[in-house]
PDB file of N, CA and C in Angstrom:
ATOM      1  N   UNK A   1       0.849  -1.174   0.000  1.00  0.00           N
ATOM      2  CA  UNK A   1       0.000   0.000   0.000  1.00  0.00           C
ATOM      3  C   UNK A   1       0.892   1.234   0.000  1.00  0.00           C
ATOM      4  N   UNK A   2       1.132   1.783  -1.361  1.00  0.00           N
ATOM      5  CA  UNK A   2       1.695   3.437  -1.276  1.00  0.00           C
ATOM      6  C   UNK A   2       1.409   4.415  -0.412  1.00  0.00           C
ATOM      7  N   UNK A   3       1.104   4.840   0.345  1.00  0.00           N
ATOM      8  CA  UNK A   3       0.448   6.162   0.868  1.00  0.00           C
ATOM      9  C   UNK A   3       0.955   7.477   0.157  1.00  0.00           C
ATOM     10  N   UNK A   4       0.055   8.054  -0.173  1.00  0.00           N
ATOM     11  CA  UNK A   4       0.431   9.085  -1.444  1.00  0.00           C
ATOM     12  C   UNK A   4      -0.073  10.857  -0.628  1.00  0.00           C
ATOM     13  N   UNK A   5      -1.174  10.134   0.412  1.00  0.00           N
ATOM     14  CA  UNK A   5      -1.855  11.966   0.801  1.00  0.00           C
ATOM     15  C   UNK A   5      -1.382  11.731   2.103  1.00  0.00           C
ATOM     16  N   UNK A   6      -0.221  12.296   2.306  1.00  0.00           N
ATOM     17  CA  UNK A   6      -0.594  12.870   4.338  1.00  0.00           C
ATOM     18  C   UNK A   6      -1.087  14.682   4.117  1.00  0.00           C
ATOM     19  N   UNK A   7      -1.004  14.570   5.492  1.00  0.00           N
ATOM     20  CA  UNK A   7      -1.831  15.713   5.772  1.00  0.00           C
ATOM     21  C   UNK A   7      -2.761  15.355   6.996  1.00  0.00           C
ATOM     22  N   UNK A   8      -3.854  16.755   7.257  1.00  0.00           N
ATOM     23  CA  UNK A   8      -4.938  16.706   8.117  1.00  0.00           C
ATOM     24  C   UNK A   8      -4.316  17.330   9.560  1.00  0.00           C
ATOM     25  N   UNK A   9      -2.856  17.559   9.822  1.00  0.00           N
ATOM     26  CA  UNK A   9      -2.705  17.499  11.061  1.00  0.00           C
ATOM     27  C   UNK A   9      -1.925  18.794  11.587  1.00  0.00           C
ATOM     28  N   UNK A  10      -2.550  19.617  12.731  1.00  0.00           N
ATOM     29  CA  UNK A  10      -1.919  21.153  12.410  1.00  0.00           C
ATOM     30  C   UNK A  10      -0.659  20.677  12.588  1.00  0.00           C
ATOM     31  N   UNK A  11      -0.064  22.069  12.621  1.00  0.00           N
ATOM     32  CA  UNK A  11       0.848  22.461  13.025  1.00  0.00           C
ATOM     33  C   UNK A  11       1.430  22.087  14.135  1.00  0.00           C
ATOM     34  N   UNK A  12       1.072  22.076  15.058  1.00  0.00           N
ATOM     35  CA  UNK A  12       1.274  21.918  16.656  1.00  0.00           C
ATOM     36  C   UNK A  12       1.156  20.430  16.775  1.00  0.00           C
ATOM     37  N   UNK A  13       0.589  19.799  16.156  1.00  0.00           N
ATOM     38  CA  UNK A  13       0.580  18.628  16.761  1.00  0.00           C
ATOM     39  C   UNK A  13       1.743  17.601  15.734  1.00  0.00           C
ATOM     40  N   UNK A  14       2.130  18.396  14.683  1.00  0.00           N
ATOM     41  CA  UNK A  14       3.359  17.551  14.280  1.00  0.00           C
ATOM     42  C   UNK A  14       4.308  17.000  14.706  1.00  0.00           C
ATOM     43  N   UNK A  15       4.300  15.949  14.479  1.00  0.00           N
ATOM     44  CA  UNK A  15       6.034  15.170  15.357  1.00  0.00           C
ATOM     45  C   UNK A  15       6.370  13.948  15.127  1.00  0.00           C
ATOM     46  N   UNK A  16       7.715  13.770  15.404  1.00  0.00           N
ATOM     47  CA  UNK A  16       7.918  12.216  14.865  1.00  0.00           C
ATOM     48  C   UNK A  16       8.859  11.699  15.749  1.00  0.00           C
ATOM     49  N   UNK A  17       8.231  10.150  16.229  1.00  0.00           N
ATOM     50  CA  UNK A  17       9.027  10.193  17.557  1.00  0.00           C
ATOM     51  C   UNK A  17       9.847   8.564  17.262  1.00  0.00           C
ATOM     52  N   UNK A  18      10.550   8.420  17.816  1.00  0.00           N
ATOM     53  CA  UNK A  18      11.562   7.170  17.231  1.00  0.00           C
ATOM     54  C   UNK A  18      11.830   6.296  18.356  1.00  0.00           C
ATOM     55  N   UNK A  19      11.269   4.984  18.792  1.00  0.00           N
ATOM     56  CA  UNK A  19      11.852   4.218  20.198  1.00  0.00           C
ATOM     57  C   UNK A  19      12.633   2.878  19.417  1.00  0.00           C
ATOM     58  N   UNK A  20      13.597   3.199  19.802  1.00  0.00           N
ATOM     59  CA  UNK A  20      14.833   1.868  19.535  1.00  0.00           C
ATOM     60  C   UNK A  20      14.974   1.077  20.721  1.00  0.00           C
ATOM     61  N   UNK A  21      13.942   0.077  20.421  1.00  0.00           N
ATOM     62  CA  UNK A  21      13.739  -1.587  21.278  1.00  0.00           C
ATOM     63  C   UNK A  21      15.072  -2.160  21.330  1.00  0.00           C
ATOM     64  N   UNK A  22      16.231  -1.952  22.446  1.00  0.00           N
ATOM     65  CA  UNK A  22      17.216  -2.655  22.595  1.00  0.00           C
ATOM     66  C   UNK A  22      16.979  -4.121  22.489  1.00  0.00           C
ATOM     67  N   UNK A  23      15.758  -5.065  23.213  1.00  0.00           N
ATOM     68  CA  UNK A  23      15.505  -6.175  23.081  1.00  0.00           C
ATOM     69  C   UNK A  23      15.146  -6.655  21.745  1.00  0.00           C
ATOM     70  N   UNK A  24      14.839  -6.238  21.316  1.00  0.00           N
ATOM     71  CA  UNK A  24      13.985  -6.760  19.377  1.00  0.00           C
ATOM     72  C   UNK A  24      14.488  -6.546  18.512  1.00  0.00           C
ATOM     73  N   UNK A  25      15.775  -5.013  19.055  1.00  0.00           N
ATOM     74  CA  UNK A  25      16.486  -4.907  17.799  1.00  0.00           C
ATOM     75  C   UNK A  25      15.981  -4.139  16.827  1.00  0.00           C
ATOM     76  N   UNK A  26      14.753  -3.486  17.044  1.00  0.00           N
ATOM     77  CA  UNK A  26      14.090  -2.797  16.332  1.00  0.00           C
ATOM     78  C   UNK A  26      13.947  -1.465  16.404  1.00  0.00           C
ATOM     79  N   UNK A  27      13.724  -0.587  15.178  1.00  0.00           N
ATOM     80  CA  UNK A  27      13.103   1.046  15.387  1.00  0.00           C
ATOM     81  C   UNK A  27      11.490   1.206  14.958  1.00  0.00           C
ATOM     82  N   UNK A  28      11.600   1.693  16.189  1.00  0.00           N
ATOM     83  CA  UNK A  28       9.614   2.105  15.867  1.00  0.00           C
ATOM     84  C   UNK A  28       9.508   3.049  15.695  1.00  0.00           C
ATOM     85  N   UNK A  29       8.773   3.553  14.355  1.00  0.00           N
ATOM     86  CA  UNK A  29       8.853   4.987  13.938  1.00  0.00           C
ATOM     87  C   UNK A  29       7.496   5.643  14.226  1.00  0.00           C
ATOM     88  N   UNK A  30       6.844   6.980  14.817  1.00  0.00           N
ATOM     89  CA  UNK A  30       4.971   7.174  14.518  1.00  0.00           C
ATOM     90  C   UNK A  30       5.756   8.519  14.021  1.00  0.00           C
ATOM     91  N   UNK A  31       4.688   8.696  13.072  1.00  0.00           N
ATOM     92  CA  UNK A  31       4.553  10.461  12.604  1.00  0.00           C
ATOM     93  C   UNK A  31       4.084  10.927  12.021  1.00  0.00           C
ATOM     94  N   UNK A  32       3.774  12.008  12.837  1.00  0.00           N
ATOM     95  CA  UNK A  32       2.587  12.983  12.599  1.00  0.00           C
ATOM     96  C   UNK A  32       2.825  14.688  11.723  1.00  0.00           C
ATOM     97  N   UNK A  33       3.991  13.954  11.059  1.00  0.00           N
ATOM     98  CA  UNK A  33       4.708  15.394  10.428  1.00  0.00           C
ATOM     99  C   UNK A  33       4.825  15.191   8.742  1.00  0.00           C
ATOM    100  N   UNK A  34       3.532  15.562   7.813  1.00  0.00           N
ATOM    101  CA  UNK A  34       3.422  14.829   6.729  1.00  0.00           C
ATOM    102  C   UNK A  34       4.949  15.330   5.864  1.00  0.00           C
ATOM    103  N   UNK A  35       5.967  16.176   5.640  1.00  0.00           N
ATOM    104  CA  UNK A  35       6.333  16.087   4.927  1.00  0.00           C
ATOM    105  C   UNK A  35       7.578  15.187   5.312  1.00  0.00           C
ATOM    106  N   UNK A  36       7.777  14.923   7.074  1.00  0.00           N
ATOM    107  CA  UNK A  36       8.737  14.298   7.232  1.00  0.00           C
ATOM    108  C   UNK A  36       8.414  12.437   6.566  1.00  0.00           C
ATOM    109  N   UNK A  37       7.283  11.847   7.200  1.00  0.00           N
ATOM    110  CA  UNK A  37       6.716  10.812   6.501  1.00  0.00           C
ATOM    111  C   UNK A  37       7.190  10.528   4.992  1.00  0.00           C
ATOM    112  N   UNK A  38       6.945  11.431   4.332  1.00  0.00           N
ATOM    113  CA  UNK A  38       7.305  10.726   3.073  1.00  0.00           C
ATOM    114  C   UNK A  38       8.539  10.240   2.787  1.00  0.00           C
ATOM    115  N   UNK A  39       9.889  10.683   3.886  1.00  0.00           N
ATOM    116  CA  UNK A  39      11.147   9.786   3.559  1.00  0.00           C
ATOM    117  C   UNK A  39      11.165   8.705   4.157  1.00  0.00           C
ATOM    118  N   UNK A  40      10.728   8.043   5.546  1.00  0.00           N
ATOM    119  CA  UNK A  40      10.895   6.968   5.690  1.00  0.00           C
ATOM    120  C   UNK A  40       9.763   5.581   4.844  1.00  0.00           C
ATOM    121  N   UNK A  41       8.736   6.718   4.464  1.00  0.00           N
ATOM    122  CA  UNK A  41       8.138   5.634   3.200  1.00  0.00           C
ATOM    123  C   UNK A  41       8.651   5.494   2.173  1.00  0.00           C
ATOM    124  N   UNK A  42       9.746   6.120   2.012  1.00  0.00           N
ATOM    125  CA  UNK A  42      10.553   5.927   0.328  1.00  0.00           C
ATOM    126  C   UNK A  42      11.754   5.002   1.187  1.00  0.00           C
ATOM    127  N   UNK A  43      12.001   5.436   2.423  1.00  0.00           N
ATOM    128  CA  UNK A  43      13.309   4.318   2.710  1.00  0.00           C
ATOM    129  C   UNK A  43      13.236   3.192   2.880  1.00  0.00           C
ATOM    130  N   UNK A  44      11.585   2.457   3.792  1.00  0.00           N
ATOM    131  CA  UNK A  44      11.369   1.562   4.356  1.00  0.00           C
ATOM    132  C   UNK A  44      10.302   1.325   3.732  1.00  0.00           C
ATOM    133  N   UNK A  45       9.324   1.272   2.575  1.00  0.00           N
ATOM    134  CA  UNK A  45       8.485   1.109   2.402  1.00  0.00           C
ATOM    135  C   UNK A  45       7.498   1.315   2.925  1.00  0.00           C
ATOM    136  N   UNK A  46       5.936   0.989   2.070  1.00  0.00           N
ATOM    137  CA  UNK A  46       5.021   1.745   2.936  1.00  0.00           C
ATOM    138  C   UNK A  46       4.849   1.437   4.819  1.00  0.00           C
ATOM    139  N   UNK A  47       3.928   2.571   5.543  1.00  0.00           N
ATOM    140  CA  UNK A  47       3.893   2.015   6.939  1.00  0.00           C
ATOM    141  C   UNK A  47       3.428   1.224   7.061  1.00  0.00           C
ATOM    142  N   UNK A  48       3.500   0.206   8.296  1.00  0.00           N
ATOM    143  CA  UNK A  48       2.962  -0.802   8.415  1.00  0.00           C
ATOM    144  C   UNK A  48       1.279  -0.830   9.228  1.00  0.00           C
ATOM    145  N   UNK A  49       1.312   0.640   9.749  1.00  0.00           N
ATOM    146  CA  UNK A  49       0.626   1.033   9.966  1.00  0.00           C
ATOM    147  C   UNK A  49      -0.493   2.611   9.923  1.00  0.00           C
ATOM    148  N   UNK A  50      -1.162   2.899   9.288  1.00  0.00           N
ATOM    149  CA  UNK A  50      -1.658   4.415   9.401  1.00  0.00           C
ATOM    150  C   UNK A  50      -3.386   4.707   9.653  1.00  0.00           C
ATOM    151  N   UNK A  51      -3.161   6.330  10.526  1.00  0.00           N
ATOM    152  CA  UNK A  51      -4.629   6.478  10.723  1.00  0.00           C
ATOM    153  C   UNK A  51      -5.017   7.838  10.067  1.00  0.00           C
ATOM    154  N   UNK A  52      -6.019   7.929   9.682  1.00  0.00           N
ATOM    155  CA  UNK A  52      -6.663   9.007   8.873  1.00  0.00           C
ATOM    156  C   UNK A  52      -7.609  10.036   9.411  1.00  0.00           C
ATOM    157  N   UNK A  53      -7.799  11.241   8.307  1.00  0.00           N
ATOM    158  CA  UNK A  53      -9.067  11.654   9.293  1.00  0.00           C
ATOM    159  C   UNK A  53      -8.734  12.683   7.636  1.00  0.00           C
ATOM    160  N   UNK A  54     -10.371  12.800   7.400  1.00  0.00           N
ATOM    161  CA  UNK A  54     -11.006  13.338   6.056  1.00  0.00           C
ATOM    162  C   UNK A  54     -10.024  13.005   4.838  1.00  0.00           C
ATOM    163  N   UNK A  55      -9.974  11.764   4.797  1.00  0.00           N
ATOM    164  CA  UNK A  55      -9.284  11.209   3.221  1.00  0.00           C
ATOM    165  C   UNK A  55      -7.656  11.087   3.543  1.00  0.00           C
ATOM    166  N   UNK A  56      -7.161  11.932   4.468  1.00  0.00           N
ATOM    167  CA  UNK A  56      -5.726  12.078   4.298  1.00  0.00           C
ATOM    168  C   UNK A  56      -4.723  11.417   5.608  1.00  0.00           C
ATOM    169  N   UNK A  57      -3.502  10.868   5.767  1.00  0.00           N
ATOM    170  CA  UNK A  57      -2.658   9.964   6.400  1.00  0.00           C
ATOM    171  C   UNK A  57      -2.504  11.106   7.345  1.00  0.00           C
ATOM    172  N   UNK A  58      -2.994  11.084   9.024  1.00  0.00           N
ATOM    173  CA  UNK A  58      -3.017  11.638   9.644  1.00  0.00           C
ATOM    174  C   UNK A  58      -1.154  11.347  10.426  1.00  0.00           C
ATOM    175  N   UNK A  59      -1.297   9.629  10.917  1.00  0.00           N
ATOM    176  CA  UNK A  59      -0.394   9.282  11.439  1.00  0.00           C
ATOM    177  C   UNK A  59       0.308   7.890  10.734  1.00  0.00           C
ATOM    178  N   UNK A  60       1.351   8.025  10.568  1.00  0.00           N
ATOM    179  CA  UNK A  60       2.119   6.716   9.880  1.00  0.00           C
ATOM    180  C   UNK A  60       2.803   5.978  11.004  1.00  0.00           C
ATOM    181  N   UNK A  61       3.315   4.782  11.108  1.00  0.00           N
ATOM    182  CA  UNK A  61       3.880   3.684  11.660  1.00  0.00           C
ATOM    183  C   UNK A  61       4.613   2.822  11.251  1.00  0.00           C
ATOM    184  N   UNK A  62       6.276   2.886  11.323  1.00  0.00           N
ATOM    185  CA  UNK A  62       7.017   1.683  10.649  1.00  0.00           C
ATOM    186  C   UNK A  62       7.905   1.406  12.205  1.00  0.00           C
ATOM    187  N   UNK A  63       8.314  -0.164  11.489  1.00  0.00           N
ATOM    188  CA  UNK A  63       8.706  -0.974  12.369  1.00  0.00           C
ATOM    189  C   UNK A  63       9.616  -1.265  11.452  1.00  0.00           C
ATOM    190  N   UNK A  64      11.245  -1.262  11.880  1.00  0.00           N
ATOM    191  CA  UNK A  64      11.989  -1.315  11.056  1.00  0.00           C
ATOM    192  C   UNK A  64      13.542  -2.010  11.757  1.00  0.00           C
ATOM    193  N   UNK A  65      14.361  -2.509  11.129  1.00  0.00           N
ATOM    194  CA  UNK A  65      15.741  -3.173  12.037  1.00  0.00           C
ATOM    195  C   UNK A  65      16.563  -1.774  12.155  1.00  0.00           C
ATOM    196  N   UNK A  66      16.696  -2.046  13.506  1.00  0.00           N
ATOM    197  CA  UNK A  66      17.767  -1.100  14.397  1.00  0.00           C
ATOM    198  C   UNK A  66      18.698  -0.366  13.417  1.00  0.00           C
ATOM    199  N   UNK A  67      19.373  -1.152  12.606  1.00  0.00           N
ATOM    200  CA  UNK A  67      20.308  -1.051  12.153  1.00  0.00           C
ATOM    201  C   UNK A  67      20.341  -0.322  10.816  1.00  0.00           C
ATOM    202  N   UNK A  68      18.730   0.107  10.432  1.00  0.00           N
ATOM    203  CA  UNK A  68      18.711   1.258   9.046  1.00  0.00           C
ATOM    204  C   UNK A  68      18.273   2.229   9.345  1.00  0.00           C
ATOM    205  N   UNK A  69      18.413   2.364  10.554  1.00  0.00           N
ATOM    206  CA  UNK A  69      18.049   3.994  11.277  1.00  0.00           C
ATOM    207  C   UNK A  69      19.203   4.662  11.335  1.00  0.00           C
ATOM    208  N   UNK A  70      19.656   6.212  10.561  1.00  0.00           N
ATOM    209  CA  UNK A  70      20.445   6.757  11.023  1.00  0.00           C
ATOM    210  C   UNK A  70      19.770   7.828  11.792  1.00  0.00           C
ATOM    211  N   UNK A  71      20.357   8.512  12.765  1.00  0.00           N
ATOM    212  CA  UNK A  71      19.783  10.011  13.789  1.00  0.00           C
ATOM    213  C   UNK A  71      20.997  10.826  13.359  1.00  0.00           C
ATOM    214  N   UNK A  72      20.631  11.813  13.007  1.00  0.00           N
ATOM    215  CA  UNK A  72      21.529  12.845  12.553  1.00  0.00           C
ATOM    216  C   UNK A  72      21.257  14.309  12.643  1.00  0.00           C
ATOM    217  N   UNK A  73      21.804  14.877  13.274  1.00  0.00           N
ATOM    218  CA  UNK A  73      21.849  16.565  13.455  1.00  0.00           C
ATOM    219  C   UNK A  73      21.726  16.799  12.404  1.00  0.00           C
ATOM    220  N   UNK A  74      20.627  18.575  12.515  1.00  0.00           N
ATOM    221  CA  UNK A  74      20.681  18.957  11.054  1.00  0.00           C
ATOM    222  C   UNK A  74      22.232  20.066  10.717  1.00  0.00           C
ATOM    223  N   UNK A  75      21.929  21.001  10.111  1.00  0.00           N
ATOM    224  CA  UNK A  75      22.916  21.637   9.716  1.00  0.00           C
ATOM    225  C   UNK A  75      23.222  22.492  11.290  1.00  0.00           C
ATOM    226  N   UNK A  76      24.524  22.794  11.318  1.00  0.00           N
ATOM    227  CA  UNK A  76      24.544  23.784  12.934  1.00  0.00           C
ATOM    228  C   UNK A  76      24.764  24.978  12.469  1.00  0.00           C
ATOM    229  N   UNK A  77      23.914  25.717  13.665  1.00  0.00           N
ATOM    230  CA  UNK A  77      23.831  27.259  13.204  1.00  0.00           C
ATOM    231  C   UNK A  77      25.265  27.520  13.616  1.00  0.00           C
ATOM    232  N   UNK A  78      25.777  28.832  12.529  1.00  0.00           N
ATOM    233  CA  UNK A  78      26.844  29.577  13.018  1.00  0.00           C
ATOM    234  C   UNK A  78      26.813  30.872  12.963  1.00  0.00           C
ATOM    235  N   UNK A  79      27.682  31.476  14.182  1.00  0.00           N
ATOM    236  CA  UNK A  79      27.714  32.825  14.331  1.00  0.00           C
ATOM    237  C   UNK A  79      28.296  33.523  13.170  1.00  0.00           C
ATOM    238  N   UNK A  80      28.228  34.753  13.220  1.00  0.00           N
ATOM    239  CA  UNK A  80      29.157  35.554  11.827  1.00  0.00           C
ATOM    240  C   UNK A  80      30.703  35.410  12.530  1.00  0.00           C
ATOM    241  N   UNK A  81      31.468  35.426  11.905  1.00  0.00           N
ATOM    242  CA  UNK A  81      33.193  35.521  12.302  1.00  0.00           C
ATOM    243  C   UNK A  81      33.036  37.031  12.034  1.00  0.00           C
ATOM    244  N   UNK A  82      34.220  37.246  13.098  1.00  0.00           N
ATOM    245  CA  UNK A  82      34.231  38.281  13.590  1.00  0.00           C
ATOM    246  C   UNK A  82      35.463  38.810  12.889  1.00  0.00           C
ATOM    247  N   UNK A  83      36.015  40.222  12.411  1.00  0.00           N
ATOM    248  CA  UNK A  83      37.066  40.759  11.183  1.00  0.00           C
ATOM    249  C   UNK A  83      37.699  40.255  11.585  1.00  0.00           C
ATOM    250  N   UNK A  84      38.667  40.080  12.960  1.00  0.00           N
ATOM    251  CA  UNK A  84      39.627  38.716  13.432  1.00  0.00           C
ATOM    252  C   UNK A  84      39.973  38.058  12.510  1.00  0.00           C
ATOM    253  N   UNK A  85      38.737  37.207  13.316  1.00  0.00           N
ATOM    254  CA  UNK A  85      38.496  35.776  12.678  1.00  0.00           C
ATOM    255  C   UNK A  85      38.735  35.404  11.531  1.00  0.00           C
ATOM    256  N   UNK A  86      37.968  36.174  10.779  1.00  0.00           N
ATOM    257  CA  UNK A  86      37.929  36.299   9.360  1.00  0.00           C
ATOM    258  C   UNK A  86      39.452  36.332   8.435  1.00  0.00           C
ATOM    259  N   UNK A  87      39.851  37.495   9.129  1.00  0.00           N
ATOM    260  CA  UNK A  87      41.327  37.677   8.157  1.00  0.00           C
ATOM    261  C   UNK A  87      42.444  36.508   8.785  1.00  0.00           C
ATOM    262  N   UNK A  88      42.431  35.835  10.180  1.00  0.00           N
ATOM    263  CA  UNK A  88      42.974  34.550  10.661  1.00  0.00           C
ATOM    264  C   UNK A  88      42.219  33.672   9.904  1.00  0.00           C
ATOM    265  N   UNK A  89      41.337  33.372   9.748  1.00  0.00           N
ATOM    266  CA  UNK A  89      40.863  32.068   8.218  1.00  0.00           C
ATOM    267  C   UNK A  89      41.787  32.460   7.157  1.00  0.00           C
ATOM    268  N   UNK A  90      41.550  33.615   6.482  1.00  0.00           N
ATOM    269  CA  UNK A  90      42.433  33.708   5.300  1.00  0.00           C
ATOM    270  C   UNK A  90      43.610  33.800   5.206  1.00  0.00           C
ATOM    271  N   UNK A  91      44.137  33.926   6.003  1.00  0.00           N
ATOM    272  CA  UNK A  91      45.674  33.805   6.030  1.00  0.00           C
ATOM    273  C   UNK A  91      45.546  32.620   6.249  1.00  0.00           C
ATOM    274  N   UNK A  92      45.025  31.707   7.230  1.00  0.00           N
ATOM    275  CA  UNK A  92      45.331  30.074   6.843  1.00  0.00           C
ATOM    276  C   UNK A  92      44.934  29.438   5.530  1.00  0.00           C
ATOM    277  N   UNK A  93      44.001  29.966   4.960  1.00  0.00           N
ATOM    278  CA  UNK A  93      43.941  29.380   3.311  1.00  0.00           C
ATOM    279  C   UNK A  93      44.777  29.706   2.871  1.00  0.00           C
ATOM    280  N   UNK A  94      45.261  31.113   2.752  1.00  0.00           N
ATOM    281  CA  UNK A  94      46.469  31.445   2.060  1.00  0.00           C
ATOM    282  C   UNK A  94      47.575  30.710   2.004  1.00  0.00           C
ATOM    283  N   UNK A  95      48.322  30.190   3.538  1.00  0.00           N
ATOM    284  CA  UNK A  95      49.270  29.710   3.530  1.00  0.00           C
ATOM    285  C   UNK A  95      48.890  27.924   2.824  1.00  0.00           C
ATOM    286  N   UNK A  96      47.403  27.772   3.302  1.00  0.00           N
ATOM    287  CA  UNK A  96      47.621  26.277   2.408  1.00  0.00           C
ATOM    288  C   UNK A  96      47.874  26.272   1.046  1.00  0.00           C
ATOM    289  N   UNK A  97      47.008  27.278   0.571  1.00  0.00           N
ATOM    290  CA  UNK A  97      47.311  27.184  -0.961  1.00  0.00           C
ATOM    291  C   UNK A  97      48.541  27.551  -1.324  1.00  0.00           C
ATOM    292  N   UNK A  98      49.403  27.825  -0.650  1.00  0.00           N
ATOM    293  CA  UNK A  98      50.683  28.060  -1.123  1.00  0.00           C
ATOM    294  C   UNK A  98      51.462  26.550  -0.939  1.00  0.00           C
ATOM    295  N   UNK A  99      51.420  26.282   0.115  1.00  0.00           N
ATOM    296  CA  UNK A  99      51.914  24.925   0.494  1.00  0.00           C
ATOM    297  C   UNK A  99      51.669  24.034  -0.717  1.00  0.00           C
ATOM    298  N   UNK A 100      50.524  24.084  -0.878  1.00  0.00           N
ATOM    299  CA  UNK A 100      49.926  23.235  -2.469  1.00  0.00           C
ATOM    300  C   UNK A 100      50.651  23.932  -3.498  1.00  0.00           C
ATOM    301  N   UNK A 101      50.730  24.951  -4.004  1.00  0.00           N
ATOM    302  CA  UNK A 101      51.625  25.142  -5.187  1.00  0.00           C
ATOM    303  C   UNK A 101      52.981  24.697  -5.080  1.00  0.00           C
ATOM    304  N   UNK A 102      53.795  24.403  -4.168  1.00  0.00           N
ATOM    305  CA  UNK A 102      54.988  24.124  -4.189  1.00  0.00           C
ATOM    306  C   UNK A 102      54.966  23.089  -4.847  1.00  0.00           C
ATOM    307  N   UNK A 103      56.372  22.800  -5.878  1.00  0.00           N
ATOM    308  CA  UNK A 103      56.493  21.725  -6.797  1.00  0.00           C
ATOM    309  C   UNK A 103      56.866  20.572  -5.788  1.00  0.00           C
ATOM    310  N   UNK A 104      56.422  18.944  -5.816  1.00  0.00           N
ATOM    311  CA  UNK A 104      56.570  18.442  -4.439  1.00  0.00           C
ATOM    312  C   UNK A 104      58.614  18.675  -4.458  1.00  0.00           C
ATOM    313  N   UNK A 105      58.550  17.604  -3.368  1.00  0.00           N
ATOM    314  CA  UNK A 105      60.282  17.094  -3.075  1.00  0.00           C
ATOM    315  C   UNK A 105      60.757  19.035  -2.640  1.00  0.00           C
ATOM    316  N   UNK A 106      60.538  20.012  -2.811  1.00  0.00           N
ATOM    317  CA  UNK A 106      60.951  21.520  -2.642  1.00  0.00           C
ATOM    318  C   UNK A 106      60.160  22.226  -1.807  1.00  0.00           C
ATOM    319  N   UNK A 107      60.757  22.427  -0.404  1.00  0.00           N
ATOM    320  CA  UNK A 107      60.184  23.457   0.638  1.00  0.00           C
ATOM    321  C   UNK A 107      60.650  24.625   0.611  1.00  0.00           C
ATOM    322  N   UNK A 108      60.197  25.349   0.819  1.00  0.00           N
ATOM    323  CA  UNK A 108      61.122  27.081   1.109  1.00  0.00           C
ATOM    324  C   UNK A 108      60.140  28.184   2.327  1.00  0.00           C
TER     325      UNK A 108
END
């Protein structure tokens, strides 16, 4: 069974929560966050379980081996570098890219 429509579910109540059964070896996935849903139905096939409300996949359910779950941070915020900072970065590129132009076997 594809599931093709999520939806139905505000804002606020979106979420997707993940319990990794040390005993079974398993990841249990529920979620209530339709655009997150559609990757673990393209990873793991359809859920094994879902509930609806006016035509559309309210909540999905996969049961899946431990071991094709990755958890991963998203991107990390960073501060602006500070003119410092900034001109200490470039002088370290600088000096790498110089290091790299040297013909090998010749230091100076």
């Amino acid at each position: 069974m594809k599931v093709s429509k999520y939806g139905g579910t505000s804002e606020g109540e979106m979420e997707v929560t993940v319990r990794l059964d040390r005993v079974d070896r398993q990841a249990h996935i529920c979620s209530t966050w339709p655009e997150w849903s559609r990757n673990p139905e393209r990873l793991y096939a359809s859920p094994k379980k879902i509930t609806e409300r006016g035509g559309k996949v309210t909540s999905a359910f996969w049961t899946v081996p431990i071991d094709r779950v990755r958890l991963r941070r998203g991107p990390a915020k960073r501060r602006p570098l500070t003119a410092e900072e900034r001109q200490a970065a470039q002088e370290r590129m600088r000096r790498l890219h110089e290091g790299r132009s040297m013909p090998s076997g010749r230091t100076e």
